[in-house]
C-alpha atoms as a PDB file:
ATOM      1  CA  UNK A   1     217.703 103.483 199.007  1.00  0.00           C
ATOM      2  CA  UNK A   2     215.986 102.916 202.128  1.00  0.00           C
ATOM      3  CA  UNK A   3     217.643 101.527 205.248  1.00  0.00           C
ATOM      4  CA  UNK A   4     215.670  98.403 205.197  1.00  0.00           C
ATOM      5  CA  UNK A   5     216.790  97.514 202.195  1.00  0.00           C
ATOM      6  CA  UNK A   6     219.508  94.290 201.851  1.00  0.00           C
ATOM      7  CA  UNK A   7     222.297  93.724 199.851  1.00  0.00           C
ATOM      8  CA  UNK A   8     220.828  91.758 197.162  1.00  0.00           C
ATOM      9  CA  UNK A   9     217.809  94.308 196.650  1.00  0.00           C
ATOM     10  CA  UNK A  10     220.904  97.084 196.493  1.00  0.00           C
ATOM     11  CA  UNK A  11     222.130  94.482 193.894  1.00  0.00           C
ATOM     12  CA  UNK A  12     219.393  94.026 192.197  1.00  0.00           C
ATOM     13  CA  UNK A  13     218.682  97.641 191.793  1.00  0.00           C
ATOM     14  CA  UNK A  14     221.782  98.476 190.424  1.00  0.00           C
ATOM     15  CA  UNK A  15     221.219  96.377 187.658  1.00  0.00           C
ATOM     16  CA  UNK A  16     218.141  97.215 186.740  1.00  0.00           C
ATOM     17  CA  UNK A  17     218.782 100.544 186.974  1.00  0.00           C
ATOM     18  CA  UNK A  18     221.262 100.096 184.652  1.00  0.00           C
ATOM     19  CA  UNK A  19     219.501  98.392 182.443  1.00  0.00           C
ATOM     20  CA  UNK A  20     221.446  95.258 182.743  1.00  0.00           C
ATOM     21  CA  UNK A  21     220.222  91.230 182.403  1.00  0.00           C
ATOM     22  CA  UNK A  22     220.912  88.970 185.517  1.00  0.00           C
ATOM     23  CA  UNK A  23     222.947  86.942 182.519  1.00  0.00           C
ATOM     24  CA  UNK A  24     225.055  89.987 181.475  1.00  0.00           C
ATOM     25  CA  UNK A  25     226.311  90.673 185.218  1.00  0.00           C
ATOM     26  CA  UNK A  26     226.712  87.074 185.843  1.00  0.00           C
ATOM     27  CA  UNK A  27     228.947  86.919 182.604  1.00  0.00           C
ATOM     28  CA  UNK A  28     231.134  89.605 183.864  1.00  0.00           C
ATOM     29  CA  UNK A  29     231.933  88.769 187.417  1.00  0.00           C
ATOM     30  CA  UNK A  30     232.085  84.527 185.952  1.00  0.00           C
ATOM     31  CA  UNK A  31     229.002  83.527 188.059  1.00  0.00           C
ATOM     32  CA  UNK A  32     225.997  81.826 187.182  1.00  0.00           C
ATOM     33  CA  UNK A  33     222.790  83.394 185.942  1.00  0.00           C
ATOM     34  CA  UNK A  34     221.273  81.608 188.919  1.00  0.00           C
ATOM     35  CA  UNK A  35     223.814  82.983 191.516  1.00  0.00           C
ATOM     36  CA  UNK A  36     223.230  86.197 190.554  1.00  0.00           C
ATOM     37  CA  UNK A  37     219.795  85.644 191.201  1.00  0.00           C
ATOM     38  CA  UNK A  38     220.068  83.637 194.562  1.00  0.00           C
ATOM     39  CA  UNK A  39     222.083  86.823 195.522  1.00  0.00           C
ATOM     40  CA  UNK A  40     219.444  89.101 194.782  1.00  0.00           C
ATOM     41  CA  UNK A  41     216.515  86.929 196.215  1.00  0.00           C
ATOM     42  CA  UNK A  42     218.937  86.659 199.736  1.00  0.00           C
ATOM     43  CA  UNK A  43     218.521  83.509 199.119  1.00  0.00           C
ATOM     44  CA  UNK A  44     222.497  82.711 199.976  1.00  0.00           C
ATOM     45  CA  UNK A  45     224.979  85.532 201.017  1.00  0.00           C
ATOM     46  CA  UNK A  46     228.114  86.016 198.892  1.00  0.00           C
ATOM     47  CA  UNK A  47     231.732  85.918 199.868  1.00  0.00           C
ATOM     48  CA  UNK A  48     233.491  88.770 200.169  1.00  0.00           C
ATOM     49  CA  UNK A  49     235.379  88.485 197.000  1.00  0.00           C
ATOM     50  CA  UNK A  50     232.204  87.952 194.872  1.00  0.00           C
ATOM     51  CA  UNK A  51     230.533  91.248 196.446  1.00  0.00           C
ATOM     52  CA  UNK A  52     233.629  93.326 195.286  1.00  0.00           C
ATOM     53  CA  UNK A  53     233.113  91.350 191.595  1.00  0.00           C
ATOM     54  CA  UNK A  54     229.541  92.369 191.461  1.00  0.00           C
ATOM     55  CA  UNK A  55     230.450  95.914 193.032  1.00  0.00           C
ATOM     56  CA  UNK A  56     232.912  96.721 190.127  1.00  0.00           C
ATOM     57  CA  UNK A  57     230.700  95.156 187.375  1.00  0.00           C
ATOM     58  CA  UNK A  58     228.154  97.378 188.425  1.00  0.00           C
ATOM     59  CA  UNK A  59     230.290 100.819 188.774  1.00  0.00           C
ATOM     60  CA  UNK A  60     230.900 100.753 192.658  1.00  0.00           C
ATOM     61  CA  UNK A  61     232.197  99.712 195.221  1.00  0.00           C
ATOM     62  CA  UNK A  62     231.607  97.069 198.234  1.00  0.00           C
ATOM     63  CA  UNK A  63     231.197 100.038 200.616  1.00  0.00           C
ATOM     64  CA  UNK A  64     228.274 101.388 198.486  1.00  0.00           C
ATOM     65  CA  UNK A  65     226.727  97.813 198.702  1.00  0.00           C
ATOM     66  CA  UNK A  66     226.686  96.960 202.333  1.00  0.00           C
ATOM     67  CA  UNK A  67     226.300 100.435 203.571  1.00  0.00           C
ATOM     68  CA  UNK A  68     223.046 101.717 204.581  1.00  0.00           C
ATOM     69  CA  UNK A  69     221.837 105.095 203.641  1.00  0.00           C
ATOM     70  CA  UNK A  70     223.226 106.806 206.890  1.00  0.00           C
ATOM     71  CA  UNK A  71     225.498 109.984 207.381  1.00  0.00           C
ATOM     72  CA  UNK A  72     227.039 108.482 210.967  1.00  0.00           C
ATOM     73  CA  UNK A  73     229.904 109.689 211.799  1.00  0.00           C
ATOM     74  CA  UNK A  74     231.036 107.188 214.106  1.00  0.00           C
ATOM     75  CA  UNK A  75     229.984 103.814 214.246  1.00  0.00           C
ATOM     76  CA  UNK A  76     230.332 101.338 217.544  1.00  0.00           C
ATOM     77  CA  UNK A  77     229.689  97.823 217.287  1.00  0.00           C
ATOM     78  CA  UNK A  78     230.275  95.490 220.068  1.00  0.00           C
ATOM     79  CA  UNK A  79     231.905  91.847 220.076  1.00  0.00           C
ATOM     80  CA  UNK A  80     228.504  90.483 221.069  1.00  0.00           C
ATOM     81  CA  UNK A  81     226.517  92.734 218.193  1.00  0.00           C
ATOM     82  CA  UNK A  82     229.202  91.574 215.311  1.00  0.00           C
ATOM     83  CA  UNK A  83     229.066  88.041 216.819  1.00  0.00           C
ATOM     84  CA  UNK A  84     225.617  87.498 216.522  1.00  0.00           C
ATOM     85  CA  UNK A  85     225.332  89.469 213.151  1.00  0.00           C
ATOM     86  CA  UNK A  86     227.937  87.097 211.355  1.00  0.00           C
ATOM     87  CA  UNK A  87     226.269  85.167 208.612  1.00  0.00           C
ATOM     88  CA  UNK A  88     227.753  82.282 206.322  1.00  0.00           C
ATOM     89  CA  UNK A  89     229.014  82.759 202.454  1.00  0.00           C
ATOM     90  CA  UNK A  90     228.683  80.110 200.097  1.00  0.00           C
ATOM     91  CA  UNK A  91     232.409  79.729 200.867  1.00  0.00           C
ATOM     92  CA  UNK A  92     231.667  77.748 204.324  1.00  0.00           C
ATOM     93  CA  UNK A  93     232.919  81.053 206.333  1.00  0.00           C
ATOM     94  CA  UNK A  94     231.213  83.448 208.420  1.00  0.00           C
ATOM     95  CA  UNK A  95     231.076  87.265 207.690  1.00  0.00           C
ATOM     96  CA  UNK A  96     230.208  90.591 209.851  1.00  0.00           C
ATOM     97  CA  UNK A  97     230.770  93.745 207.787  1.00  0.00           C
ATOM     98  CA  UNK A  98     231.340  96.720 210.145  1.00  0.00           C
ATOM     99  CA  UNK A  99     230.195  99.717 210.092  1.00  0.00           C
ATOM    100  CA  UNK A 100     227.834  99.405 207.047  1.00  0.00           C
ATOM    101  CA  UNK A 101     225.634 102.101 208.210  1.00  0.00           C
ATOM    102  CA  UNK A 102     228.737 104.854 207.635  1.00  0.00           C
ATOM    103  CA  UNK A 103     227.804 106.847 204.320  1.00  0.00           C
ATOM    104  CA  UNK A 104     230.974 106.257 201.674  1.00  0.00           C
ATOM    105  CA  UNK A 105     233.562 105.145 203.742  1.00  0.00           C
ATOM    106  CA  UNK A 106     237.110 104.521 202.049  1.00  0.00           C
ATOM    107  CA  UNK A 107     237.847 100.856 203.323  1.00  0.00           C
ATOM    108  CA  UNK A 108     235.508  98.137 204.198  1.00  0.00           C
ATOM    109  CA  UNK A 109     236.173  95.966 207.677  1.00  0.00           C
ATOM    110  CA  UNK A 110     234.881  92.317 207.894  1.00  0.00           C
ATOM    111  CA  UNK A 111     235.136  90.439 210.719  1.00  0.00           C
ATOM    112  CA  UNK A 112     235.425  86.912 209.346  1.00  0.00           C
ATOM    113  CA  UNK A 113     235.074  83.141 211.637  1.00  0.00           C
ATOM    114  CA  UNK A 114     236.509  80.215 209.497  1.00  0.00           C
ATOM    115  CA  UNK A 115     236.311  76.697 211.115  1.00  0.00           C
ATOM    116  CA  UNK A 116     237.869  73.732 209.636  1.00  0.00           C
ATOM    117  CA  UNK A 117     236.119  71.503 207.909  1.00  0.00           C
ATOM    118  CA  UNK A 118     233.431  74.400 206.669  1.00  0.00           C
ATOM    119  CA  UNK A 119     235.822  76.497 203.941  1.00  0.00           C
ATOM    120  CA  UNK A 120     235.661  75.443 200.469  1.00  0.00           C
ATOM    121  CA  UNK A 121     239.287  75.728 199.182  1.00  0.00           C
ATOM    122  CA  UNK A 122     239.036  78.581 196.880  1.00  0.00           C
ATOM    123  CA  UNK A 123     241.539  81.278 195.600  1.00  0.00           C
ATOM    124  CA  UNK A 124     240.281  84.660 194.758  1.00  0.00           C
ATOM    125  CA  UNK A 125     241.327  88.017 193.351  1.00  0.00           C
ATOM    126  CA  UNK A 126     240.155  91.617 192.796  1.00  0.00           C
ATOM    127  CA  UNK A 127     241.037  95.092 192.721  1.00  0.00           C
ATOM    128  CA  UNK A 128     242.578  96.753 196.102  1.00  0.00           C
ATOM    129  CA  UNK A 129     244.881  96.100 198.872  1.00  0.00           C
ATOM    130  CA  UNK A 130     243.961  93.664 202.026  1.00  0.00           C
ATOM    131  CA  UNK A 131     244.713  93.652 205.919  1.00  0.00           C
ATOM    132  CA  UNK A 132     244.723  90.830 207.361  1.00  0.00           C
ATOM    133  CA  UNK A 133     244.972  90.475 211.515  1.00  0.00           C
ATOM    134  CA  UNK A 134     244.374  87.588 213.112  1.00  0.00           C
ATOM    135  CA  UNK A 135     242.137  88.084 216.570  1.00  0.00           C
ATOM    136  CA  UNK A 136     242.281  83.957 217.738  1.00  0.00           C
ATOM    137  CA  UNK A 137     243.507  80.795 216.021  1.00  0.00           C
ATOM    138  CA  UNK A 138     245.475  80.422 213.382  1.00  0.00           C
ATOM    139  CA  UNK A 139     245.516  79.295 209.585  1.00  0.00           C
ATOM    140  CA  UNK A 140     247.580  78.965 206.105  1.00  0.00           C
ATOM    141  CA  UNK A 141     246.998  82.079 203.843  1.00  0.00           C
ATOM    142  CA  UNK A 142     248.499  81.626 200.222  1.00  0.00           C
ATOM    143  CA  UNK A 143     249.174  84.481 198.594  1.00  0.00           C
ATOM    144  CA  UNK A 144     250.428  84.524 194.960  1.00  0.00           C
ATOM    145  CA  UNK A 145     252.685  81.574 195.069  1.00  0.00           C
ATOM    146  CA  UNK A 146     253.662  82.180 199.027  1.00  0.00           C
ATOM    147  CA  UNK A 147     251.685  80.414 201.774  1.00  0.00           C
ATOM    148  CA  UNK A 148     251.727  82.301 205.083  1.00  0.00           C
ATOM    149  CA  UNK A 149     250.743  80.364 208.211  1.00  0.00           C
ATOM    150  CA  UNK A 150     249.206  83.357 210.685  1.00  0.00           C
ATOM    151  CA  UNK A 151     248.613  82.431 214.243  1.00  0.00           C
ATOM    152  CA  UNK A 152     246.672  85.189 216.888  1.00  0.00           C
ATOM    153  CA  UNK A 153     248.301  88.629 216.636  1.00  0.00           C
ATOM    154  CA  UNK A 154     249.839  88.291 213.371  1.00  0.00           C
ATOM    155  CA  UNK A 155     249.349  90.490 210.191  1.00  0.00           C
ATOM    156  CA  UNK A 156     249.296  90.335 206.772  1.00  0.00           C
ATOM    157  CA  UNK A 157     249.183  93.496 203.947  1.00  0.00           C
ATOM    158  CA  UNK A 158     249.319  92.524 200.606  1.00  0.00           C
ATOM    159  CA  UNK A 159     247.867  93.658 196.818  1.00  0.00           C
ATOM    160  CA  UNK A 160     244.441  91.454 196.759  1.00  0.00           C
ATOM    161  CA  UNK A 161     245.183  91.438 192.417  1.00  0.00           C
ATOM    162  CA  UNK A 162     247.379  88.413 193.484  1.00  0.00           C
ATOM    163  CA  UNK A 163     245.302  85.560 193.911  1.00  0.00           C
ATOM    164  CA  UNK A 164     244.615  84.459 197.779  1.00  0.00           C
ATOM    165  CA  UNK A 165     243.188  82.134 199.705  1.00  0.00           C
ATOM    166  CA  UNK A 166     242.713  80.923 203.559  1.00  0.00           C
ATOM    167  CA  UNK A 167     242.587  77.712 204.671  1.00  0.00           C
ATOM    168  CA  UNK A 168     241.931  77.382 208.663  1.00  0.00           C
ATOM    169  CA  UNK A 169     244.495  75.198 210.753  1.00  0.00           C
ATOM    170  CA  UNK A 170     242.695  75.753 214.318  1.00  0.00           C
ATOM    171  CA  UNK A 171     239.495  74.379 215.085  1.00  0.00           C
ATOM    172  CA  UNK A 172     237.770  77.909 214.729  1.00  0.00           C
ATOM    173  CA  UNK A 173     240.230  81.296 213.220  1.00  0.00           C
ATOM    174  CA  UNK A 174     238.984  84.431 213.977  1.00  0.00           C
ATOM    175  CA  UNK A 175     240.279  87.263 211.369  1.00  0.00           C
ATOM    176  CA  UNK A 176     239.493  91.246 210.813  1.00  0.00           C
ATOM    177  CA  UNK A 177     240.074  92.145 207.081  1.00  0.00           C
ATOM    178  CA  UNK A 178     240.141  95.193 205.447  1.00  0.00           C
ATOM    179  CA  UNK A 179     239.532  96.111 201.838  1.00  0.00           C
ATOM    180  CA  UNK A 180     240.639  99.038 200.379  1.00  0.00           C
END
């Protein structure tokens, strides 16, 4: 795939490739027919944990969807660059994946902005472990049954098969995560 290419044509792609209806995918990752489609149109980004649904129904991997066809074998990307790249999920937060131009990398890094008053409560769950670090602010993370309240410098590791969920206490948190 070419480098101009976005994430919903990569999507999109896939599927047909694959030979698979826009109601079939939908079915398996418990979307809409119509999300799907908005996906694939770019006509709204997806969170985070709706990418790694659509990744798995469709044999890959988040990496494999963000990344652009690139063999780099180090990738810099300053505050300003990530900053002005984030862009907002249907889940009211802001995402920057880094380094999406390194060629099948083994963890994906998202720089995520949640401001109160903009995240839809929401609990979600997929294959993989998470890192959490908070760079500024602070919020309430539940995982499984246990709510964490993370403030700047704190950390969080944890199997993302439990069911999880942030909820921003500050005005504005600032958070790396890290799929694996």
């Amino acid at each position: 795939m070419a480098n101009s290419l976005g994430v919903g044509e990569r999507i999109r792609i896939l599927r047909s490739v694959q030979n698979r209806t826009l109601q079939e995918v939908a079915d398996k990752c418990g979307l809409s027919k119509s999300m799907i489609s908005k996906i694939e149109n770019d006509k709204t980004i997806p969170s985070v944990a709706t990418l790694v649904k659509i990744a798995q129904t469709l044999g890959t991997n988040i990496s494999q969807l963000l990344e652009q066809d690139s063999w780099d074998r180090a990738v810099v990307t300053t505050l300003e660059e990530a900053e002005k790249k984030l862009v907002k999920t249907e889940k009211g937060y802001h995402i920057f994946p880094y380094a999406s131009v390194y060629h099948e990398k083994k963890m994906q890094p998202f720089l995520f902005v949640a401001r109160k008053g903009e995240v839809i409560p929401h609990e979600v769950s997929h294959e993989g472990e998470e890192f959490v670090f908070v760079v500024s602010g602070s919020m309430k993370m539940q995982v499984g049954d246990t709510e964490y309240v993370l403030k700047t410098g704190d950390s969080l590791y944890f199997n993302a098969l439990q069911k999880h969920g942030i909820i921003p206490i500050s005005e504005e948190v600032t958070y790396l995560d890290i799929f694996v």
